[in-house]
N, C-alpha and C. Protein backbone atom coordinates (compact mmCIF):
# COMPACT_ATOMS: atom_id res chain seq x y z
N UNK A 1 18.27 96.86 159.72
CA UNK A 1 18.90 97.56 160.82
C UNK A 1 20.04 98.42 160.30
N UNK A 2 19.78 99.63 160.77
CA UNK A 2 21.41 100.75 160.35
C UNK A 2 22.18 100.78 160.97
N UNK A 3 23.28 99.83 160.95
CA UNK A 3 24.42 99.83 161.94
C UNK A 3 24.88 101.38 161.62
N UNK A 4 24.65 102.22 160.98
CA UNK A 4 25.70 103.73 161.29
C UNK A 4 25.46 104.26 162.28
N UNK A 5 26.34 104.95 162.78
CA UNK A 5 25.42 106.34 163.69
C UNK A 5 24.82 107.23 162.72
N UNK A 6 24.08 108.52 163.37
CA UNK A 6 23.32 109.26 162.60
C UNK A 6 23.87 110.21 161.80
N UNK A 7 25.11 110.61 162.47
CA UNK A 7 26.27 111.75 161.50
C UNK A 7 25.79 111.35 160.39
N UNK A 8 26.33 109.99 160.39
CA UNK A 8 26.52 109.37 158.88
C UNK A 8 25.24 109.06 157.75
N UNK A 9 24.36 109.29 158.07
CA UNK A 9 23.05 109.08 157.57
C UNK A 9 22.48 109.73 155.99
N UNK A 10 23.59 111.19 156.11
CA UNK A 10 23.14 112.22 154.97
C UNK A 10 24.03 112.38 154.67
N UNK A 11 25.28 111.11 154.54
CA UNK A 11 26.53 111.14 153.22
C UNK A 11 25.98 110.03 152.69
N UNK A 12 27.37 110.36 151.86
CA UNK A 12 27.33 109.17 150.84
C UNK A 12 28.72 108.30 151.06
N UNK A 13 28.74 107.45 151.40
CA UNK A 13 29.79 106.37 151.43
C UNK A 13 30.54 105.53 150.70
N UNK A 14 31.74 105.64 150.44
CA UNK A 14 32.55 105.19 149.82
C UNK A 14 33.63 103.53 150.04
N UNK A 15 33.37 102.89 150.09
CA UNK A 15 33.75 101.82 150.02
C UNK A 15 35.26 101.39 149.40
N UNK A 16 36.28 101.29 149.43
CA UNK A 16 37.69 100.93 148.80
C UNK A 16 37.79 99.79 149.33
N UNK A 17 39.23 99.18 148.51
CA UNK A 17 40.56 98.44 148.93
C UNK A 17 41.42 99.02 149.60
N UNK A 18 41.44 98.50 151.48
CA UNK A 18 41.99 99.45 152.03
C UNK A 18 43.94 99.02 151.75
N UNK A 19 43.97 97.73 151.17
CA UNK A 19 45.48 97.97 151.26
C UNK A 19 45.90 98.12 149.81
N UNK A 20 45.28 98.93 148.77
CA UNK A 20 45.33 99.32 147.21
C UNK A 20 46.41 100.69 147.22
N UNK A 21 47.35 100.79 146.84
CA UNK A 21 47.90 102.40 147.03
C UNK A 21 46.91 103.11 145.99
N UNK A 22 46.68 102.57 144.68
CA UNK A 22 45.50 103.48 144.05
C UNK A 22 44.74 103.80 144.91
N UNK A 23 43.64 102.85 145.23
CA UNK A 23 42.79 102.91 146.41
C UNK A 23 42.95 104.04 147.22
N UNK A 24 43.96 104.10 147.95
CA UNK A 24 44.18 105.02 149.11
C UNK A 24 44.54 106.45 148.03
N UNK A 25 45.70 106.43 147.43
CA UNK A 25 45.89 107.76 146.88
C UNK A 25 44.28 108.60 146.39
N UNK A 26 43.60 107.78 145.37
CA UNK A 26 42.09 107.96 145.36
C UNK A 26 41.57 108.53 146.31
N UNK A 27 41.42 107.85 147.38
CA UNK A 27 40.35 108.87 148.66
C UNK A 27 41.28 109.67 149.13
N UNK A 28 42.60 109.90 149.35
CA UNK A 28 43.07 110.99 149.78
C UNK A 28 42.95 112.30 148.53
N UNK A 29 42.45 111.48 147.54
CA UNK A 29 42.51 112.80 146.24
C UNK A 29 40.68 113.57 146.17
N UNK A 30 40.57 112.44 146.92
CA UNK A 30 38.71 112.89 147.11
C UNK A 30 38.62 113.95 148.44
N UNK A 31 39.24 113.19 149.24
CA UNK A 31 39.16 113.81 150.36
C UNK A 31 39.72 115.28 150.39
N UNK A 32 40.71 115.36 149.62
CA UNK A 32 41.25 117.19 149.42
C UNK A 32 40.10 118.03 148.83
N UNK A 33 39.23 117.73 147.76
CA UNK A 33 38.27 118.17 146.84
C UNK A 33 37.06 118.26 147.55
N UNK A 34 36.66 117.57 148.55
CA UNK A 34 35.13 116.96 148.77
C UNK A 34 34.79 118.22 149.49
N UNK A 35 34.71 119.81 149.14
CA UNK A 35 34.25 120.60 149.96
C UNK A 35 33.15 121.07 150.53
N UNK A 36 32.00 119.95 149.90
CA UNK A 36 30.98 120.11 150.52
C UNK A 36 30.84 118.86 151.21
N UNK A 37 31.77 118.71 151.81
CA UNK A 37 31.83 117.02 152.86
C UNK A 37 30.71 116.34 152.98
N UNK A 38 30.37 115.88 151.65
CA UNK A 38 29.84 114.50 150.94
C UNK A 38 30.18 113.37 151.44
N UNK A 39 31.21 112.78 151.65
CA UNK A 39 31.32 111.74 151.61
C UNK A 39 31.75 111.11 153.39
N UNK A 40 31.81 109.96 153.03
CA UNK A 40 32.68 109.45 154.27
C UNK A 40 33.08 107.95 153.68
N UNK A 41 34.08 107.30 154.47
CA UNK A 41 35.01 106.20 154.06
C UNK A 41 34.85 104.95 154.47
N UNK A 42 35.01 103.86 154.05
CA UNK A 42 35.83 102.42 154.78
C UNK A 42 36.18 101.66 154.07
N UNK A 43 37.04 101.01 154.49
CA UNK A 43 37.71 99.76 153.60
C UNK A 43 36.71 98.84 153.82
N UNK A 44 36.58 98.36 152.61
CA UNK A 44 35.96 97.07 151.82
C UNK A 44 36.63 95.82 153.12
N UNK A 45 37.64 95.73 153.94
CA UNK A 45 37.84 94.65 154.48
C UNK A 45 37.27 94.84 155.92
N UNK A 46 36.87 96.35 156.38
CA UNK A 46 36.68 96.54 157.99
C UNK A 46 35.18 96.22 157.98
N UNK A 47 34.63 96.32 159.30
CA UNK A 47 33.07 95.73 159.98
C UNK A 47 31.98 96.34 158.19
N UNK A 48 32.25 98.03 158.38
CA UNK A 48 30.70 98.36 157.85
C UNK A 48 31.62 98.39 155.77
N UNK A 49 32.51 97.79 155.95
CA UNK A 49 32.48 97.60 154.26
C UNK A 49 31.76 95.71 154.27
N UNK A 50 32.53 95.25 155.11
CA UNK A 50 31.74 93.78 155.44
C UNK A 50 29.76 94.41 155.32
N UNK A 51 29.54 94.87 156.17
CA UNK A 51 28.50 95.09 156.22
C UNK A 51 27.26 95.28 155.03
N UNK A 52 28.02 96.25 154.14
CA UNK A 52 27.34 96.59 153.34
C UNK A 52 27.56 95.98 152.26
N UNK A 53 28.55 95.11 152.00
CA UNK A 53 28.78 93.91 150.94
C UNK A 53 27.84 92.97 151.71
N UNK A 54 27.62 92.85 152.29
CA UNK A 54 26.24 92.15 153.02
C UNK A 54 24.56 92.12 152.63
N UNK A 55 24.64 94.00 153.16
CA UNK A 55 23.60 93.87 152.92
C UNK A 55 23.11 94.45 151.78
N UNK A 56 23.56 94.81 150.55
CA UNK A 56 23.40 94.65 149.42
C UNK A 56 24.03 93.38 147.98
N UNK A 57 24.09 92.52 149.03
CA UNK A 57 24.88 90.86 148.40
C UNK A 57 25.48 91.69 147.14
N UNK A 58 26.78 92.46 147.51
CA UNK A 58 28.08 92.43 146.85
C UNK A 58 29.04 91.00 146.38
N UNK A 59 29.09 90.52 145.77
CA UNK A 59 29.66 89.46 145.54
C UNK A 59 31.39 90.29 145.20
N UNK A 60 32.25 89.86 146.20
CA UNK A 60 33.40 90.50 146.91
C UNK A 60 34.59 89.91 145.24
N UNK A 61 34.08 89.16 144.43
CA UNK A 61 35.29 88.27 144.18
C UNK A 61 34.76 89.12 142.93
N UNK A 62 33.62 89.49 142.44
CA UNK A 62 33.38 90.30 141.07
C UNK A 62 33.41 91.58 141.35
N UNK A 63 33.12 92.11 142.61
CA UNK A 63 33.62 93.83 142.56
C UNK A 63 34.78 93.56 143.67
N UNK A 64 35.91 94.16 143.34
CA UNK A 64 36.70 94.50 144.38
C UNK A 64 37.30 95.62 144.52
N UNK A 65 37.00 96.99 144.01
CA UNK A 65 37.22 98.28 144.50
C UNK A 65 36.73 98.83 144.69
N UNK A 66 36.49 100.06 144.04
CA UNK A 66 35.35 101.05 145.03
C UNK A 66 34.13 100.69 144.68
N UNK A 67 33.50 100.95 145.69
CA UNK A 67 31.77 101.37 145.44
C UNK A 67 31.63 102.44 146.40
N UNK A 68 30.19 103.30 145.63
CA UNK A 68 29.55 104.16 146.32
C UNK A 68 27.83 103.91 146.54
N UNK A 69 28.22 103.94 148.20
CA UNK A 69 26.80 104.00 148.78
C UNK A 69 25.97 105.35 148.91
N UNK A 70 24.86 105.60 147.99
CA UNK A 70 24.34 106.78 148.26
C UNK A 70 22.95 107.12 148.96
N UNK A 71 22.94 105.87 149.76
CA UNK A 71 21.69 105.50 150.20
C UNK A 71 21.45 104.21 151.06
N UNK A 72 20.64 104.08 151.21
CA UNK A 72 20.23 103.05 152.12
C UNK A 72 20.09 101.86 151.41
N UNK A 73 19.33 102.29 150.39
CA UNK A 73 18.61 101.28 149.25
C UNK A 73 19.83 101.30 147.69
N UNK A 74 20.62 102.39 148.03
CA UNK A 74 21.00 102.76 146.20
C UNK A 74 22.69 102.21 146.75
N UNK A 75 23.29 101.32 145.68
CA UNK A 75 24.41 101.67 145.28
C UNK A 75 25.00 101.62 144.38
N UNK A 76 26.89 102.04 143.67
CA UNK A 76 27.04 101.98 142.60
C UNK A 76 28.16 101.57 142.72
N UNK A 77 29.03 100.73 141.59
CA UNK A 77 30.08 99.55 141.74
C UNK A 77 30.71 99.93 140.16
N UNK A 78 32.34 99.82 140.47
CA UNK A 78 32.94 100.73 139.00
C UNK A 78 33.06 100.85 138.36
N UNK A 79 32.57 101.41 137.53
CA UNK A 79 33.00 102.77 136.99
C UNK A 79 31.61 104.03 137.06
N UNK A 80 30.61 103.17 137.47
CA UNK A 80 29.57 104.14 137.71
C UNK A 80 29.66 104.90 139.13
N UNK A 81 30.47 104.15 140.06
CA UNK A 81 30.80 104.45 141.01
C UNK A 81 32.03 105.82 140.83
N UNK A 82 32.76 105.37 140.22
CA UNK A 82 34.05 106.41 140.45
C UNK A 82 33.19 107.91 139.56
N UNK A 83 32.32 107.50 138.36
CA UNK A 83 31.74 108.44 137.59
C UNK A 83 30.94 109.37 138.66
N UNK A 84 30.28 109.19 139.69
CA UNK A 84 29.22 109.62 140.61
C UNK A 84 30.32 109.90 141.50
N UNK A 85 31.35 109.63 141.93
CA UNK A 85 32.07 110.58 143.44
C UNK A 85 32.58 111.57 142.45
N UNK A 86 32.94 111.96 141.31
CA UNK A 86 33.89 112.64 140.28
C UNK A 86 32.29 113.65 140.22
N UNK A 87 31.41 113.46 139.97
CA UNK A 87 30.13 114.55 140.24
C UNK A 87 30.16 115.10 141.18
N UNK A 88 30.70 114.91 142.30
CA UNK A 88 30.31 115.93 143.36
C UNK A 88 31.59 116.59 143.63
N UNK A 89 32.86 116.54 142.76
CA UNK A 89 34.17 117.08 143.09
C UNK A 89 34.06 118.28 142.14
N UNK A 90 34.09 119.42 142.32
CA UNK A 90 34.36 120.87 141.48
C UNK A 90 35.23 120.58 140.52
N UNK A 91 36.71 120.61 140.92
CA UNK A 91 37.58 120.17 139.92
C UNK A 91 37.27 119.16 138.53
N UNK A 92 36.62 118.02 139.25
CA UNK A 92 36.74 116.90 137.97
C UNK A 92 35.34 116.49 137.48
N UNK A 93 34.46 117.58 137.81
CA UNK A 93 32.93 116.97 138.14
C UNK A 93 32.80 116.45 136.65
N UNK A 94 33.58 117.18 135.44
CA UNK A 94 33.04 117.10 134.25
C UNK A 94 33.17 115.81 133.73
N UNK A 95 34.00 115.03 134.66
CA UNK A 95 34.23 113.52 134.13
C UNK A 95 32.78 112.78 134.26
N UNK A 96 31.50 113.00 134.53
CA UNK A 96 30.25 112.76 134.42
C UNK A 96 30.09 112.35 133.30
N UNK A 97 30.41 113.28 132.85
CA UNK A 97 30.48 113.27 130.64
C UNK A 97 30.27 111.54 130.35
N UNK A 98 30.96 110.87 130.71
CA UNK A 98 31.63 109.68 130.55
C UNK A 98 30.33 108.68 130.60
N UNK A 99 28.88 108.76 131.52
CA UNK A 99 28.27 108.08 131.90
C UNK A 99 27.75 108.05 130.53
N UNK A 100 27.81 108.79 129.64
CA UNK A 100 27.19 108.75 128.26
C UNK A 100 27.58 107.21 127.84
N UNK A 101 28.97 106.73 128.02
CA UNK A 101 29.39 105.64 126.96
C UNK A 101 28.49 104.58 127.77
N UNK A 102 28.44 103.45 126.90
CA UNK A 102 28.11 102.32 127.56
C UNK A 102 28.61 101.75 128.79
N UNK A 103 27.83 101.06 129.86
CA UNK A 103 28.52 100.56 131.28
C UNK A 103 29.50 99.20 130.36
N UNK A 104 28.90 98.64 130.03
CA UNK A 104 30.21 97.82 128.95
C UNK A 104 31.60 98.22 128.97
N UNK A 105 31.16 99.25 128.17
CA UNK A 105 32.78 99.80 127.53
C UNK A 105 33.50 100.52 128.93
N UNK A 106 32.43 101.59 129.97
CA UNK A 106 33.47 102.28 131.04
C UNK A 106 33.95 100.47 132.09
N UNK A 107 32.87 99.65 132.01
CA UNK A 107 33.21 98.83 133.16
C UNK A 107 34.91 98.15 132.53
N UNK A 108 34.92 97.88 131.38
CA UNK A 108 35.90 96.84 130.30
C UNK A 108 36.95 97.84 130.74
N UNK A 109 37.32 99.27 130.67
CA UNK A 109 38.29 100.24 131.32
C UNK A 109 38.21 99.84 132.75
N UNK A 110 37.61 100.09 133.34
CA UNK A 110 37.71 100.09 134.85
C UNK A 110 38.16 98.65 135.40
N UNK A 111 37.65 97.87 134.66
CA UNK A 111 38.10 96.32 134.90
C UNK A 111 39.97 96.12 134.44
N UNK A 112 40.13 96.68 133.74
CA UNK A 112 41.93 96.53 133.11
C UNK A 112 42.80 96.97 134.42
N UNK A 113 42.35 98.31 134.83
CA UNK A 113 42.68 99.32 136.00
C UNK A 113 42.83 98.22 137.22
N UNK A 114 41.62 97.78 137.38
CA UNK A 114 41.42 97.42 138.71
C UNK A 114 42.00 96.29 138.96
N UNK A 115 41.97 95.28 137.69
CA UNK A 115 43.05 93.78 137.56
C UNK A 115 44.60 94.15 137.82
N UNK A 116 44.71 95.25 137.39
CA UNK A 116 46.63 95.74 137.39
C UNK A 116 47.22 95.93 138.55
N UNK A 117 45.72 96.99 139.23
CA UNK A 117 46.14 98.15 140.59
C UNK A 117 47.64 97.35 141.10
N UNK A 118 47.02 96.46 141.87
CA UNK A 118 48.53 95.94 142.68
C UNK A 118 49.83 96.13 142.04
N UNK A 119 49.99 95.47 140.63
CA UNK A 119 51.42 95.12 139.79
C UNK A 119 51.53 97.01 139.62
N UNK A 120 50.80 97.41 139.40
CA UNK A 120 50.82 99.12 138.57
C UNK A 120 51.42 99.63 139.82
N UNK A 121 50.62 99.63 140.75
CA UNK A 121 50.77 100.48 141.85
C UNK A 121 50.95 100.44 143.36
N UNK A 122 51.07 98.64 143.36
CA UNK A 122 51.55 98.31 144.57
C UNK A 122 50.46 97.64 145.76
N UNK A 123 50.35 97.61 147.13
CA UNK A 123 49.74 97.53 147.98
C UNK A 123 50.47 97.45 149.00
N UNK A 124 49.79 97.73 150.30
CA UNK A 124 50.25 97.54 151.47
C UNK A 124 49.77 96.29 152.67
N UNK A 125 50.50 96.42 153.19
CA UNK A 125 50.15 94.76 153.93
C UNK A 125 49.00 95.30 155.19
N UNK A 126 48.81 96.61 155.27
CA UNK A 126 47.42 96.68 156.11
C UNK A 126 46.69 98.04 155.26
N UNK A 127 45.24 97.96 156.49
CA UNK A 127 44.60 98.64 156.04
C UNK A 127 44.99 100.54 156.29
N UNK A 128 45.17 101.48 155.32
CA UNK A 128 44.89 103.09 155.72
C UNK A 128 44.80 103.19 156.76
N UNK A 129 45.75 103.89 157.76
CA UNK A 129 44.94 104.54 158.97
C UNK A 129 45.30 106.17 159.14
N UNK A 130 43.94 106.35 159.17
CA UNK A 130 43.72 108.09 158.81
C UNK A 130 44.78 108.53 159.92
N UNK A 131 44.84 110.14 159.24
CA UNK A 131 45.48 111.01 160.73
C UNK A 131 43.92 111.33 161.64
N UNK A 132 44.59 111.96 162.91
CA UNK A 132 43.50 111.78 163.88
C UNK A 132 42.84 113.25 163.33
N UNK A 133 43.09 114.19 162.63
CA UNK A 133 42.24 115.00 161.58
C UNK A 133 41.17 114.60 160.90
N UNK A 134 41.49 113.39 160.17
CA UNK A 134 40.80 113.00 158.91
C UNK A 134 39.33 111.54 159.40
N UNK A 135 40.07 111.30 160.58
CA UNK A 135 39.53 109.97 161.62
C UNK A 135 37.84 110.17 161.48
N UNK A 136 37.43 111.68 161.44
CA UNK A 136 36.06 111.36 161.73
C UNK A 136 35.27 111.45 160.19
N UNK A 137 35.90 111.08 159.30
CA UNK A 137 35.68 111.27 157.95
C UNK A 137 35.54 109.74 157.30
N UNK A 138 35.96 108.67 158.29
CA UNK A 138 36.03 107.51 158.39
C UNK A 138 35.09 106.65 159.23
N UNK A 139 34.46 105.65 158.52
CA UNK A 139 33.64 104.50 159.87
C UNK A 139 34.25 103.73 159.65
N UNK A 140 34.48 103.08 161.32
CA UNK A 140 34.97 102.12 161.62
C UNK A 140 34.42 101.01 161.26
């Protein structure tokens, strides 16, 4: 069953830590770039990040930042994840390059990052809430 509506059907979905300031600075750095409005959002803690840690049995305690949903059936969890939203951004697309190294070696980076985020960069005690601009760029 597709809990989305249909808008949402022909993006690709992005999944965060909604109370990560990386996290958030991240999709607000996507969200400036994304000019062919690719994507759309939710925190990993609201209904359809529940959801889709569901229904692709995400095990929440071994990934806990981004993933990208590019499909119904497909997703990708980090650093293959951050490598694939960085493809569809003009500016940084060339960071693709990267998928060359081993998932080993980008995950062993992405894993240091993602253990720190909080001490590095903080968090907030709730989840992002968009401006009412950015709101429909978001599922609830």
């Amino acid at each position: 069953m597709n809990m989305l509506p249909e808008k949402f059907n022909d993006k690709k979905i992005i999944l965060f830590d909604g109370i990560c300031n990386l996290c958030n600075k991240s999709i607000q750095f996507i969200i400036k770039r994304d000019k062919k409005d690719v994507f759309r959002f939710a925190a990993l803690q609201s209904e359809v990040g529940q959801y889709f840690l569901n229904k692709f049995e995400i095990d929440r305690k071994r990934t806990d930042s981004m993933i990208l949903i590019d499909s119904e059936e497909n997703f990708y969890v980090k650093s293959s994840a951050a490598l694939r939203i960085a493809k569809e951004l003009p500016t940084i697309s060339w960071m693709r390059l990267f998928l060359v190294f081993p998932k080993f070696f980008r995950d062993g980076v992405y894993n240091i990052i993602a253990k720190n985020r909080y001490r590095w960069f903080g968090k907030k005690d709730e989840c992002m809430i968009p401006t009412p601009e950015l709101k429909a760029k978001f599922l609830d």
